[in-house]
C-alpha atoms as a PDB file:
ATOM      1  CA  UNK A   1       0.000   0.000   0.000  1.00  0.00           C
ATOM      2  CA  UNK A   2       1.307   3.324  -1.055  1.00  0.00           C
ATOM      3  CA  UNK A   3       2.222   5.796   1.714  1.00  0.00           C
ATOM      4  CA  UNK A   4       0.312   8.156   3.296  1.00  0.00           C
ATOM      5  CA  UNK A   5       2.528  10.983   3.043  1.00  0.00           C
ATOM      6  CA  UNK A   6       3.378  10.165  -0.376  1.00  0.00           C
ATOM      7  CA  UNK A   7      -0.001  10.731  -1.466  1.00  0.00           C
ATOM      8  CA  UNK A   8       0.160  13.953   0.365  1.00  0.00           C
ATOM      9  CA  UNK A   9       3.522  15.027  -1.047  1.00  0.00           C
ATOM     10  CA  UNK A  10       2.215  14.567  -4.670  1.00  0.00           C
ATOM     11  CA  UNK A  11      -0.904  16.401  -3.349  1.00  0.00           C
ATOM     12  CA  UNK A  12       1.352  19.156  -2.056  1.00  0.00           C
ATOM     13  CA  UNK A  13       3.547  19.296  -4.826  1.00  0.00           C
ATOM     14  CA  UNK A  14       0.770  19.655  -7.558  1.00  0.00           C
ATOM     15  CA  UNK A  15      -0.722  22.988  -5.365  1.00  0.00           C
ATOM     16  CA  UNK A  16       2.788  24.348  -5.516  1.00  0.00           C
ATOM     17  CA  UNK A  17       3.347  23.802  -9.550  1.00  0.00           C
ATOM     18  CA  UNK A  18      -0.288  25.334  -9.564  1.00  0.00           C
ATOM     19  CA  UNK A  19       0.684  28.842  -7.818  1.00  0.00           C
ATOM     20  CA  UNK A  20      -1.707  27.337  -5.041  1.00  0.00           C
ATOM     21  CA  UNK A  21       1.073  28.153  -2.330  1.00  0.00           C
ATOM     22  CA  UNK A  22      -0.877  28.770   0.452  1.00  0.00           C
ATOM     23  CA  UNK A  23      -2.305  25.241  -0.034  1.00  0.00           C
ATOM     24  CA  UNK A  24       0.817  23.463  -0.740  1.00  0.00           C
ATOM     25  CA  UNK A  25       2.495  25.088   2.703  1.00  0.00           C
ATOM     26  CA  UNK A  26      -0.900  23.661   4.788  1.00  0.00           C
ATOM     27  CA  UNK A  27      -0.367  20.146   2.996  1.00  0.00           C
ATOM     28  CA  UNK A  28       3.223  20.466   4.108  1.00  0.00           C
ATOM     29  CA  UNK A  29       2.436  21.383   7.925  1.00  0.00           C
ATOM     30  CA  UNK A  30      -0.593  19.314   8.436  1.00  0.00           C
ATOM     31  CA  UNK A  31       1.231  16.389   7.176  1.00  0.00           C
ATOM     32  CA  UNK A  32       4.366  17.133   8.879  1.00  0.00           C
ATOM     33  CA  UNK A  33       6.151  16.257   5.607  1.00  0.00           C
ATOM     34  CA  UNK A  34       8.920  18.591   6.384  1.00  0.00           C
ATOM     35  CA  UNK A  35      10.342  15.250   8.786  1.00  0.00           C
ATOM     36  CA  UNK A  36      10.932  13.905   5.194  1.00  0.00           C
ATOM     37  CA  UNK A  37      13.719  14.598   2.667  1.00  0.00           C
ATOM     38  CA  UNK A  38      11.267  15.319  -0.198  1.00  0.00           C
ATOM     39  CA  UNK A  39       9.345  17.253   1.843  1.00  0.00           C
ATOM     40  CA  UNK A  40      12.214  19.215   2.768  1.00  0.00           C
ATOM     41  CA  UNK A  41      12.563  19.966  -0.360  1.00  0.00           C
ATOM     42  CA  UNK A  42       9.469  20.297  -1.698  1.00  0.00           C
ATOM     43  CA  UNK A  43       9.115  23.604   1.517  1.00  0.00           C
ATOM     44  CA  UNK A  44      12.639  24.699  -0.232  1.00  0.00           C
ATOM     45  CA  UNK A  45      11.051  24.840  -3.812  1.00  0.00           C
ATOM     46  CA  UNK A  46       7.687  26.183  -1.832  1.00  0.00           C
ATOM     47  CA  UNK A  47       9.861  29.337  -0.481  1.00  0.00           C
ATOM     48  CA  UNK A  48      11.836  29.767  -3.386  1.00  0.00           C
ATOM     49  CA  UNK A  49       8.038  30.389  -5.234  1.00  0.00           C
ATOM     50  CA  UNK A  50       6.393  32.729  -2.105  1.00  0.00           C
ATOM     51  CA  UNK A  51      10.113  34.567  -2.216  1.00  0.00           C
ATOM     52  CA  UNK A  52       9.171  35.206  -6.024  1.00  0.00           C
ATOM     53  CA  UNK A  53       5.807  36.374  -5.639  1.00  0.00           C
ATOM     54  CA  UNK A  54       7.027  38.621  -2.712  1.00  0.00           C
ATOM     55  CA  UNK A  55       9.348  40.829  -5.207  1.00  0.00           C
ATOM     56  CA  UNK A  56       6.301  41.412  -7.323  1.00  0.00           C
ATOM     57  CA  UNK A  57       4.470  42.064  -4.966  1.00  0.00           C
ATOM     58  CA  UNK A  58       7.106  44.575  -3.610  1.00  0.00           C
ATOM     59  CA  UNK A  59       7.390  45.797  -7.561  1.00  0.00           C
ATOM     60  CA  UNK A  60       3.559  46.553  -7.770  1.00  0.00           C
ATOM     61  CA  UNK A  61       3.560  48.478  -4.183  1.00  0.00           C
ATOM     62  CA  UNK A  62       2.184  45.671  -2.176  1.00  0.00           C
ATOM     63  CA  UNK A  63       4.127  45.945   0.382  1.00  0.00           C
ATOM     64  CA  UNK A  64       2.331  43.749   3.302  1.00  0.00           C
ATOM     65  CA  UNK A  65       1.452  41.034   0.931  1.00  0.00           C
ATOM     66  CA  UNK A  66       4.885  40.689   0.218  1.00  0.00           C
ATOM     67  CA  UNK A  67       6.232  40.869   3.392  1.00  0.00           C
ATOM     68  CA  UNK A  68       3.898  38.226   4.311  1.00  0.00           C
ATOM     69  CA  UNK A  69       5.155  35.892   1.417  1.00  0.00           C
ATOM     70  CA  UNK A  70       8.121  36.615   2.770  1.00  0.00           C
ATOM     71  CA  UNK A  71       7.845  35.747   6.828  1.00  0.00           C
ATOM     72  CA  UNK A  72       5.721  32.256   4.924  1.00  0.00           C
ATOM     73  CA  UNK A  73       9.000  31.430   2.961  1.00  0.00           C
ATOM     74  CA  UNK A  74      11.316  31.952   5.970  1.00  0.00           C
ATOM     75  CA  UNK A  75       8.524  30.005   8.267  1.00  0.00           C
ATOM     76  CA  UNK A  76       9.363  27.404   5.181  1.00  0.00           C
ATOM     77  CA  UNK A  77      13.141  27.222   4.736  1.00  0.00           C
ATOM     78  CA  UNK A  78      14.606  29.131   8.004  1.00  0.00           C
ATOM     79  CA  UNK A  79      16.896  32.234   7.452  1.00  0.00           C
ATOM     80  CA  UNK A  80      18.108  30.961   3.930  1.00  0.00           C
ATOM     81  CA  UNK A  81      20.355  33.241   1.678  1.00  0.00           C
ATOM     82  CA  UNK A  82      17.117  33.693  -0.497  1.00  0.00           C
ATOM     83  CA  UNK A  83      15.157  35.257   1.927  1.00  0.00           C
ATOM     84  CA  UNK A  84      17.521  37.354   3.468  1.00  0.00           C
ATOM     85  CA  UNK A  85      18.469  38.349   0.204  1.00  0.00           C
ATOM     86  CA  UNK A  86      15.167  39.272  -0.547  1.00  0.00           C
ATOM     87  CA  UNK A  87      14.391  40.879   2.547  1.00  0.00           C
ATOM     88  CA  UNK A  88      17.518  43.587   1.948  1.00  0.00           C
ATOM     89  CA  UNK A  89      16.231  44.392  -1.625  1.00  0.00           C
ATOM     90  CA  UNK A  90      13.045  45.695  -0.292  1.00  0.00           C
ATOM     91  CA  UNK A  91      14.791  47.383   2.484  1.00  0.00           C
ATOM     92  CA  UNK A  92      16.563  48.964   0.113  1.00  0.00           C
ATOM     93  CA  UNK A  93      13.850  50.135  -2.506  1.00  0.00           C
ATOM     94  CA  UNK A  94      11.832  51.706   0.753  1.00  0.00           C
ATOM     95  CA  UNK A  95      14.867  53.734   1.598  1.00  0.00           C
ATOM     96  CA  UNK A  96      15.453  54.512  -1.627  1.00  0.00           C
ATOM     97  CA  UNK A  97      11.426  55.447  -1.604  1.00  0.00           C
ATOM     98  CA  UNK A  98      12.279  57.538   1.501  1.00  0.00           C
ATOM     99  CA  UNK A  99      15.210  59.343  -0.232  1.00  0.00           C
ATOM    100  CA  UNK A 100      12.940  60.445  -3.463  1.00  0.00           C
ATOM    101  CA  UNK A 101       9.965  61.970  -0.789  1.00  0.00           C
ATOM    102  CA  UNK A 102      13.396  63.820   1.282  1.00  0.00           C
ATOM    103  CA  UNK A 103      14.576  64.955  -1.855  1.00  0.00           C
ATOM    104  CA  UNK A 104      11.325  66.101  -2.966  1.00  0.00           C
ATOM    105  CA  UNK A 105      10.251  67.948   0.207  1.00  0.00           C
ATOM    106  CA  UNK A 106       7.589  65.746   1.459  1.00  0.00           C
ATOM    107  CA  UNK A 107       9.229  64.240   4.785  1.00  0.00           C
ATOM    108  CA  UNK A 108       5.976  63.120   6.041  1.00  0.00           C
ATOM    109  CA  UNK A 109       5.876  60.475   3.001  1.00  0.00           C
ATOM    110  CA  UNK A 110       9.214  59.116   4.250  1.00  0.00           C
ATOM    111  CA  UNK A 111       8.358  58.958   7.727  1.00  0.00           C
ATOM    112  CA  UNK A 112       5.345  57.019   6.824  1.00  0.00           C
ATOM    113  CA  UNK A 113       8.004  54.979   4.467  1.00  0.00           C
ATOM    114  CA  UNK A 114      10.184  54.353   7.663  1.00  0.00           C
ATOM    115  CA  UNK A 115       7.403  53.465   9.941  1.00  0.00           C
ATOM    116  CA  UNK A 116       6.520  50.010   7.304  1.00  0.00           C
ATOM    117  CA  UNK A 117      10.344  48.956   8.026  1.00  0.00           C
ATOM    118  CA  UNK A 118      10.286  49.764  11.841  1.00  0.00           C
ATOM    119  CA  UNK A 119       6.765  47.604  11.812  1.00  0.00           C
ATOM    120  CA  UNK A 120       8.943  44.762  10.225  1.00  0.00           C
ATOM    121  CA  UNK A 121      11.498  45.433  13.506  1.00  0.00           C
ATOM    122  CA  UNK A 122      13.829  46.848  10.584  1.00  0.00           C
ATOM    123  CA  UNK A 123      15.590  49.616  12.370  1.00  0.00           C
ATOM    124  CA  UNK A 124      18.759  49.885  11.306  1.00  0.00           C
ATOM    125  CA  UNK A 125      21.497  52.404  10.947  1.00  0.00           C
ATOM    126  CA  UNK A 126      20.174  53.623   7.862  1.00  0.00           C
ATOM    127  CA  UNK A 127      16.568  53.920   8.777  1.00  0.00           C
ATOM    128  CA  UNK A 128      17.257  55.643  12.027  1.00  0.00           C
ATOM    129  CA  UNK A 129      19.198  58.017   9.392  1.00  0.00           C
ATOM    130  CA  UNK A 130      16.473  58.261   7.446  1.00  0.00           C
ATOM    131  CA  UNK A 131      13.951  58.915   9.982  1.00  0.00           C
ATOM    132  CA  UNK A 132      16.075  61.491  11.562  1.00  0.00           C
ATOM    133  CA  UNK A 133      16.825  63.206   8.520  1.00  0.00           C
ATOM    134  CA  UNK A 134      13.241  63.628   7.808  1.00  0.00           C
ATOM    135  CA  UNK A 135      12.379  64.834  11.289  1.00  0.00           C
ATOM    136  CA  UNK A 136      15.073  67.588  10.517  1.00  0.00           C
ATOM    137  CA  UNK A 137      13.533  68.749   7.081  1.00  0.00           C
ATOM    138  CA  UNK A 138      10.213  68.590   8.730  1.00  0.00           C
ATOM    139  CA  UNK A 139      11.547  71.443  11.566  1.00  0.00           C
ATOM    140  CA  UNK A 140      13.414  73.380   8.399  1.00  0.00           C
ATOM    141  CA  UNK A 141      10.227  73.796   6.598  1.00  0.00           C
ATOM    142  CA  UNK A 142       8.326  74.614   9.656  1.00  0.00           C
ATOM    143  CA  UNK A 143      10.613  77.242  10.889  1.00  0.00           C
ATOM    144  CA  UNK A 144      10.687  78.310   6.865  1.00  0.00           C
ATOM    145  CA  UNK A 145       6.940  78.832   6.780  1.00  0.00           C
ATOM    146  CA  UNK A 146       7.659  81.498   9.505  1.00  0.00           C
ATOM    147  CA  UNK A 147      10.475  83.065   7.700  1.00  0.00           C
ATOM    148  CA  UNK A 148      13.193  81.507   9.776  1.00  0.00           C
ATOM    149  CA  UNK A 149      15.606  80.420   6.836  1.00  0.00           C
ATOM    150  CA  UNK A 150      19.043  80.926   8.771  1.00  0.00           C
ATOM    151  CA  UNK A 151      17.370  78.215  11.467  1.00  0.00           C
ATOM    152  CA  UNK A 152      16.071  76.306   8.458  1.00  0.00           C
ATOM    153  CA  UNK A 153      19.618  75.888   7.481  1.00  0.00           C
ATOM    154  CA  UNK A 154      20.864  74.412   9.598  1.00  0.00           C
ATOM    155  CA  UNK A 155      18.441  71.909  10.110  1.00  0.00           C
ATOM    156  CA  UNK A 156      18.731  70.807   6.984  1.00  0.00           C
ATOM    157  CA  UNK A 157      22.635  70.849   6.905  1.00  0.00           C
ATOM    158  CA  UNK A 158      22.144  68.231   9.413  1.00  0.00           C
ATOM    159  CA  UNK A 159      19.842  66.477   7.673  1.00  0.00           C
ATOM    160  CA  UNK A 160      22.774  66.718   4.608  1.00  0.00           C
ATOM    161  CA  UNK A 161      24.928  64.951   6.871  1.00  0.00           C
ATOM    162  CA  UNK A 162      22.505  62.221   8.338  1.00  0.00           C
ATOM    163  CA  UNK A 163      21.769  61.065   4.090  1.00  0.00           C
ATOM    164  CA  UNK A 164      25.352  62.269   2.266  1.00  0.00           C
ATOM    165  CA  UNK A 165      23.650  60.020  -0.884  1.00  0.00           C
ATOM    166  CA  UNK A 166      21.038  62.507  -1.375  1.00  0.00           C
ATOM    167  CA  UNK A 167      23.104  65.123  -2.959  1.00  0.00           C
ATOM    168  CA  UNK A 168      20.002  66.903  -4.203  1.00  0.00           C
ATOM    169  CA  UNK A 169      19.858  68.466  -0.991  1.00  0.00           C
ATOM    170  CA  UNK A 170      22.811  70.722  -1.474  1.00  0.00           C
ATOM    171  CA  UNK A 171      19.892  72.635  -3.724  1.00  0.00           C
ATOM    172  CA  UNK A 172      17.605  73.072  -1.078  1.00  0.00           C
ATOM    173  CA  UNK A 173      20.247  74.611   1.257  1.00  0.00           C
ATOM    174  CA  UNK A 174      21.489  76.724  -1.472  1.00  0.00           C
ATOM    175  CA  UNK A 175      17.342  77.756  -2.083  1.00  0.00           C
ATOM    176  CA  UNK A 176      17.318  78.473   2.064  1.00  0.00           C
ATOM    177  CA  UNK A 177      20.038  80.996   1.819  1.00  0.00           C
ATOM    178  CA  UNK A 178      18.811  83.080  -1.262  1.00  0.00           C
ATOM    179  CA  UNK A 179      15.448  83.050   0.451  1.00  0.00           C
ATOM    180  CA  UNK A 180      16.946  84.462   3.398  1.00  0.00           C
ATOM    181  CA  UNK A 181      18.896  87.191   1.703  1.00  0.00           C
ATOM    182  CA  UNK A 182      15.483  88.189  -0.387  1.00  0.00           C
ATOM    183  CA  UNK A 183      13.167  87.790   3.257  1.00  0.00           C
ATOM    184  CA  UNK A 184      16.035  90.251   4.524  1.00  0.00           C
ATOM    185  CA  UNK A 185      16.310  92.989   1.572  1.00  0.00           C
ATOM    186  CA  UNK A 186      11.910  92.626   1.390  1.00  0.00           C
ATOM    187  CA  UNK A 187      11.869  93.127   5.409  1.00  0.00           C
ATOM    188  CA  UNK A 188      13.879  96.294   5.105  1.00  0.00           C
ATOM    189  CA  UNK A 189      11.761  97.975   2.295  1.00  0.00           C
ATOM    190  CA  UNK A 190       8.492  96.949   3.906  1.00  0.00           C
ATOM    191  CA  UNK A 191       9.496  98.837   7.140  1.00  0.00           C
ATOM    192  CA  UNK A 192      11.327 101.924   4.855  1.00  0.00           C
ATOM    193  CA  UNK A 193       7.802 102.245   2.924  1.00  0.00           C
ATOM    194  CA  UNK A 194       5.373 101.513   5.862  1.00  0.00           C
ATOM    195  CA  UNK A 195       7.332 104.745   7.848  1.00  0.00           C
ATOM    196  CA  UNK A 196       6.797 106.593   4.904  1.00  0.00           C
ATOM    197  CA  UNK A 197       3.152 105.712   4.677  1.00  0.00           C
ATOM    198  CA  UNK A 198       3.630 104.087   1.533  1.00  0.00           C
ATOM    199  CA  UNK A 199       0.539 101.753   2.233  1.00  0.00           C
ATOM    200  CA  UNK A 200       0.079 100.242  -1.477  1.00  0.00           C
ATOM    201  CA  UNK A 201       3.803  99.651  -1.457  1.00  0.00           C
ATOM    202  CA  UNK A 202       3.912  98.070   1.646  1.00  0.00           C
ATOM    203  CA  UNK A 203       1.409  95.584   0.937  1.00  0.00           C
ATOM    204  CA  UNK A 204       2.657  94.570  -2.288  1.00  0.00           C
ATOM    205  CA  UNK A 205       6.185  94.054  -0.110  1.00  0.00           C
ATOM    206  CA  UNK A 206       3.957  92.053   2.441  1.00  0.00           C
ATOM    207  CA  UNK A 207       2.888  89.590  -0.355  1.00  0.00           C
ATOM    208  CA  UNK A 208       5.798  88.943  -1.464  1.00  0.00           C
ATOM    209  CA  UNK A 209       6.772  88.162   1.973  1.00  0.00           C
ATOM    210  CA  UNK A 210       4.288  85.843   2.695  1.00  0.00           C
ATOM    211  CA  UNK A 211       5.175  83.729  -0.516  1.00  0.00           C
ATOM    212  CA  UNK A 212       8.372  83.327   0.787  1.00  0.00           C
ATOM    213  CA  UNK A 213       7.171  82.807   4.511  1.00  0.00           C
ATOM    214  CA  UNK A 214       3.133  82.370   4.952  1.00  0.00           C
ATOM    215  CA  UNK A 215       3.137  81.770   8.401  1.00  0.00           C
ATOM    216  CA  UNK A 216       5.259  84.808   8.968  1.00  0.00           C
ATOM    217  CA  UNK A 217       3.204  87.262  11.420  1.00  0.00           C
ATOM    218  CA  UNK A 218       5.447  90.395  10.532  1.00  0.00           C
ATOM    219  CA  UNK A 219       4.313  90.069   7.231  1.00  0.00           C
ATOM    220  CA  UNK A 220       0.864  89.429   8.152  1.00  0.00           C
ATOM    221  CA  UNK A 221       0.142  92.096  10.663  1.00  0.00           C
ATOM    222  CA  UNK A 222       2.239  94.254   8.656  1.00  0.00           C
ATOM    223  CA  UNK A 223       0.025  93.343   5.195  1.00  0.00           C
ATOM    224  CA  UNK A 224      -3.165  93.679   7.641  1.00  0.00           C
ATOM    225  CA  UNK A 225      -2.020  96.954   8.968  1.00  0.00           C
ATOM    226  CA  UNK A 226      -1.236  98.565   5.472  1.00  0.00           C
ATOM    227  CA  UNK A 227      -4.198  97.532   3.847  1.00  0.00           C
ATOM    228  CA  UNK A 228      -6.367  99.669   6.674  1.00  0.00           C
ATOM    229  CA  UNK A 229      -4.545 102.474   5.885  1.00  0.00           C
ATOM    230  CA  UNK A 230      -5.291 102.099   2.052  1.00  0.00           C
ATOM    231  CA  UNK A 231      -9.244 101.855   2.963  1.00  0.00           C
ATOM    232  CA  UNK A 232      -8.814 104.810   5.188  1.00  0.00           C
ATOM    233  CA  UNK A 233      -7.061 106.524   2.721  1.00  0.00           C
ATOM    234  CA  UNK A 234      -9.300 105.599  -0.174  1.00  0.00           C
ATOM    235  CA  UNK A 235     -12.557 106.962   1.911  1.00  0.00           C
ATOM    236  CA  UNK A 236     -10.912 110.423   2.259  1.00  0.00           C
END
Protein backbone atom coordinates (compact mmCIF):
# COMPACT_ATOMS: atom_id res chain seq x y z
CA UNK A 1 0.00 0.00 0.00
CA UNK A 2 1.31 3.32 -1.06
CA UNK A 3 2.22 5.80 1.71
CA UNK A 4 0.31 8.16 3.30
CA UNK A 5 2.53 10.98 3.04
CA UNK A 6 3.38 10.16 -0.38
CA UNK A 7 0.00 10.73 -1.47
CA UNK A 8 0.16 13.95 0.37
CA UNK A 9 3.52 15.03 -1.05
CA UNK A 10 2.21 14.57 -4.67
CA UNK A 11 -0.90 16.40 -3.35
CA UNK A 12 1.35 19.16 -2.06
CA UNK A 13 3.55 19.30 -4.83
CA UNK A 14 0.77 19.66 -7.56
CA UNK A 15 -0.72 22.99 -5.37
CA UNK A 16 2.79 24.35 -5.52
CA UNK A 17 3.35 23.80 -9.55
CA UNK A 18 -0.29 25.33 -9.56
CA UNK A 19 0.68 28.84 -7.82
CA UNK A 20 -1.71 27.34 -5.04
CA UNK A 21 1.07 28.15 -2.33
CA UNK A 22 -0.88 28.77 0.45
CA UNK A 23 -2.30 25.24 -0.03
CA UNK A 24 0.82 23.46 -0.74
CA UNK A 25 2.49 25.09 2.70
CA UNK A 26 -0.90 23.66 4.79
CA UNK A 27 -0.37 20.15 3.00
CA UNK A 28 3.22 20.47 4.11
CA UNK A 29 2.44 21.38 7.93
CA UNK A 30 -0.59 19.31 8.44
CA UNK A 31 1.23 16.39 7.18
CA UNK A 32 4.37 17.13 8.88
CA UNK A 33 6.15 16.26 5.61
CA UNK A 34 8.92 18.59 6.38
CA UNK A 35 10.34 15.25 8.79
CA UNK A 36 10.93 13.90 5.19
CA UNK A 37 13.72 14.60 2.67
CA UNK A 38 11.27 15.32 -0.20
CA UNK A 39 9.34 17.25 1.84
CA UNK A 40 12.21 19.21 2.77
CA UNK A 41 12.56 19.97 -0.36
CA UNK A 42 9.47 20.30 -1.70
CA UNK A 43 9.11 23.60 1.52
CA UNK A 44 12.64 24.70 -0.23
CA UNK A 45 11.05 24.84 -3.81
CA UNK A 46 7.69 26.18 -1.83
CA UNK A 47 9.86 29.34 -0.48
CA UNK A 48 11.84 29.77 -3.39
CA UNK A 49 8.04 30.39 -5.23
CA UNK A 50 6.39 32.73 -2.10
CA UNK A 51 10.11 34.57 -2.22
CA UNK A 52 9.17 35.21 -6.02
CA UNK A 53 5.81 36.37 -5.64
CA UNK A 54 7.03 38.62 -2.71
CA UNK A 55 9.35 40.83 -5.21
CA UNK A 56 6.30 41.41 -7.32
CA UNK A 57 4.47 42.06 -4.97
CA UNK A 58 7.11 44.57 -3.61
CA UNK A 59 7.39 45.80 -7.56
CA UNK A 60 3.56 46.55 -7.77
CA UNK A 61 3.56 48.48 -4.18
CA UNK A 62 2.18 45.67 -2.18
CA UNK A 63 4.13 45.94 0.38
CA UNK A 64 2.33 43.75 3.30
CA UNK A 65 1.45 41.03 0.93
CA UNK A 66 4.88 40.69 0.22
CA UNK A 67 6.23 40.87 3.39
CA UNK A 68 3.90 38.23 4.31
CA UNK A 69 5.16 35.89 1.42
CA UNK A 70 8.12 36.61 2.77
CA UNK A 71 7.84 35.75 6.83
CA UNK A 72 5.72 32.26 4.92
CA UNK A 73 9.00 31.43 2.96
CA UNK A 74 11.32 31.95 5.97
CA UNK A 75 8.52 30.00 8.27
CA UNK A 76 9.36 27.40 5.18
CA UNK A 77 13.14 27.22 4.74
CA UNK A 78 14.61 29.13 8.00
CA UNK A 79 16.90 32.23 7.45
CA UNK A 80 18.11 30.96 3.93
CA UNK A 81 20.36 33.24 1.68
CA UNK A 82 17.12 33.69 -0.50
CA UNK A 83 15.16 35.26 1.93
CA UNK A 84 17.52 37.35 3.47
CA UNK A 85 18.47 38.35 0.20
CA UNK A 86 15.17 39.27 -0.55
CA UNK A 87 14.39 40.88 2.55
CA UNK A 88 17.52 43.59 1.95
CA UNK A 89 16.23 44.39 -1.62
CA UNK A 90 13.05 45.69 -0.29
CA UNK A 91 14.79 47.38 2.48
CA UNK A 92 16.56 48.96 0.11
CA UNK A 93 13.85 50.14 -2.51
CA UNK A 94 11.83 51.71 0.75
CA UNK A 95 14.87 53.73 1.60
CA UNK A 96 15.45 54.51 -1.63
CA UNK A 97 11.43 55.45 -1.60
CA UNK A 98 12.28 57.54 1.50
CA UNK A 99 15.21 59.34 -0.23
CA UNK A 100 12.94 60.44 -3.46
CA UNK A 101 9.97 61.97 -0.79
CA UNK A 102 13.40 63.82 1.28
CA UNK A 103 14.58 64.95 -1.86
CA UNK A 104 11.32 66.10 -2.97
CA UNK A 105 10.25 67.95 0.21
CA UNK A 106 7.59 65.75 1.46
CA UNK A 107 9.23 64.24 4.79
CA UNK A 108 5.98 63.12 6.04
CA UNK A 109 5.88 60.47 3.00
CA UNK A 110 9.21 59.12 4.25
CA UNK A 111 8.36 58.96 7.73
CA UNK A 112 5.35 57.02 6.82
CA UNK A 113 8.00 54.98 4.47
CA UNK A 114 10.18 54.35 7.66
CA UNK A 115 7.40 53.47 9.94
CA UNK A 116 6.52 50.01 7.30
CA UNK A 117 10.34 48.96 8.03
CA UNK A 118 10.29 49.76 11.84
CA UNK A 119 6.76 47.60 11.81
CA UNK A 120 8.94 44.76 10.22
CA UNK A 121 11.50 45.43 13.51
CA UNK A 122 13.83 46.85 10.58
CA UNK A 123 15.59 49.62 12.37
CA UNK A 124 18.76 49.89 11.31
CA UNK A 125 21.50 52.40 10.95
CA UNK A 126 20.17 53.62 7.86
CA UNK A 127 16.57 53.92 8.78
CA UNK A 128 17.26 55.64 12.03
CA UNK A 129 19.20 58.02 9.39
CA UNK A 130 16.47 58.26 7.45
CA UNK A 131 13.95 58.91 9.98
CA UNK A 132 16.07 61.49 11.56
CA UNK A 133 16.82 63.21 8.52
CA UNK A 134 13.24 63.63 7.81
CA UNK A 135 12.38 64.83 11.29
CA UNK A 136 15.07 67.59 10.52
CA UNK A 137 13.53 68.75 7.08
CA UNK A 138 10.21 68.59 8.73
CA UNK A 139 11.55 71.44 11.57
CA UNK A 140 13.41 73.38 8.40
CA UNK A 141 10.23 73.80 6.60
CA UNK A 142 8.33 74.61 9.66
CA UNK A 143 10.61 77.24 10.89
CA UNK A 144 10.69 78.31 6.87
CA UNK A 145 6.94 78.83 6.78
CA UNK A 146 7.66 81.50 9.50
CA UNK A 147 10.47 83.06 7.70
CA UNK A 148 13.19 81.51 9.78
CA UNK A 149 15.61 80.42 6.84
CA UNK A 150 19.04 80.93 8.77
CA UNK A 151 17.37 78.22 11.47
CA UNK A 152 16.07 76.31 8.46
CA UNK A 153 19.62 75.89 7.48
CA UNK A 154 20.86 74.41 9.60
CA UNK A 155 18.44 71.91 10.11
CA UNK A 156 18.73 70.81 6.98
CA UNK A 157 22.63 70.85 6.91
CA UNK A 158 22.14 68.23 9.41
CA UNK A 159 19.84 66.48 7.67
CA UNK A 160 22.77 66.72 4.61
CA UNK A 161 24.93 64.95 6.87
CA UNK A 162 22.51 62.22 8.34
CA UNK A 163 21.77 61.07 4.09
CA UNK A 164 25.35 62.27 2.27
CA UNK A 165 23.65 60.02 -0.88
CA UNK A 166 21.04 62.51 -1.38
CA UNK A 167 23.10 65.12 -2.96
CA UNK A 168 20.00 66.90 -4.20
CA UNK A 169 19.86 68.47 -0.99
CA UNK A 170 22.81 70.72 -1.47
CA UNK A 171 19.89 72.64 -3.72
CA UNK A 172 17.60 73.07 -1.08
CA UNK A 173 20.25 74.61 1.26
CA UNK A 174 21.49 76.72 -1.47
CA UNK A 175 17.34 77.76 -2.08
CA UNK A 176 17.32 78.47 2.06
CA UNK A 177 20.04 81.00 1.82
CA UNK A 178 18.81 83.08 -1.26
CA UNK A 179 15.45 83.05 0.45
CA UNK A 180 16.95 84.46 3.40
CA UNK A 181 18.90 87.19 1.70
CA UNK A 182 15.48 88.19 -0.39
CA UNK A 183 13.17 87.79 3.26
CA UNK A 184 16.03 90.25 4.52
CA UNK A 185 16.31 92.99 1.57
CA UNK A 186 11.91 92.63 1.39
CA UNK A 187 11.87 93.13 5.41
CA UNK A 188 13.88 96.29 5.10
CA UNK A 189 11.76 97.97 2.30
CA UNK A 190 8.49 96.95 3.91
CA UNK A 191 9.50 98.84 7.14
CA UNK A 192 11.33 101.92 4.86
CA UNK A 193 7.80 102.24 2.92
CA UNK A 194 5.37 101.51 5.86
CA UNK A 195 7.33 104.75 7.85
CA UNK A 196 6.80 106.59 4.90
CA UNK A 197 3.15 105.71 4.68
CA UNK A 198 3.63 104.09 1.53
CA UNK A 199 0.54 101.75 2.23
CA UNK A 200 0.08 100.24 -1.48
CA UNK A 201 3.80 99.65 -1.46
CA UNK A 202 3.91 98.07 1.65
CA UNK A 203 1.41 95.58 0.94
CA UNK A 204 2.66 94.57 -2.29
CA UNK A 205 6.19 94.05 -0.11
CA UNK A 206 3.96 92.05 2.44
CA UNK A 207 2.89 89.59 -0.36
CA UNK A 208 5.80 88.94 -1.46
CA UNK A 209 6.77 88.16 1.97
CA UNK A 210 4.29 85.84 2.70
CA UNK A 211 5.18 83.73 -0.52
CA UNK A 212 8.37 83.33 0.79
CA UNK A 213 7.17 82.81 4.51
CA UNK A 214 3.13 82.37 4.95
CA UNK A 215 3.14 81.77 8.40
CA UNK A 216 5.26 84.81 8.97
CA UNK A 217 3.20 87.26 11.42
CA UNK A 218 5.45 90.39 10.53
CA UNK A 219 4.31 90.07 7.23
CA UNK A 220 0.86 89.43 8.15
CA UNK A 221 0.14 92.10 10.66
CA UNK A 222 2.24 94.25 8.66
CA UNK A 223 0.02 93.34 5.19
CA UNK A 224 -3.16 93.68 7.64
CA UNK A 225 -2.02 96.95 8.97
CA UNK A 226 -1.24 98.57 5.47
CA UNK A 227 -4.20 97.53 3.85
CA UNK A 228 -6.37 99.67 6.67
CA UNK A 229 -4.55 102.47 5.89
CA UNK A 230 -5.29 102.10 2.05
CA UNK A 231 -9.24 101.85 2.96
CA UNK A 232 -8.81 104.81 5.19
CA UNK A 233 -7.06 106.52 2.72
CA UNK A 234 -9.30 105.60 -0.17
CA UNK A 235 -12.56 106.96 1.91
CA UNK A 236 -10.91 110.42 2.26
Amino acid sequence: MFQGWRLKLREAELACDQGRLEEATALIRSADLDQYLPGQRLSAKIAERMVDRARKHFTCGNSSAGWRDLESAKDLSGESDLVIKARQESVNRLLEDAGRYLVADNPSAALETVKKLEKRQLDGAVVRATKDAARRLESAQRLAAHGKFAEAEEHLVVARSLRPDLEELNRKQQDYQEKLELFRSLTEQLHREMSESHWSEAVALADRLLELAPENGIARDARRHAWSEVGATGRK
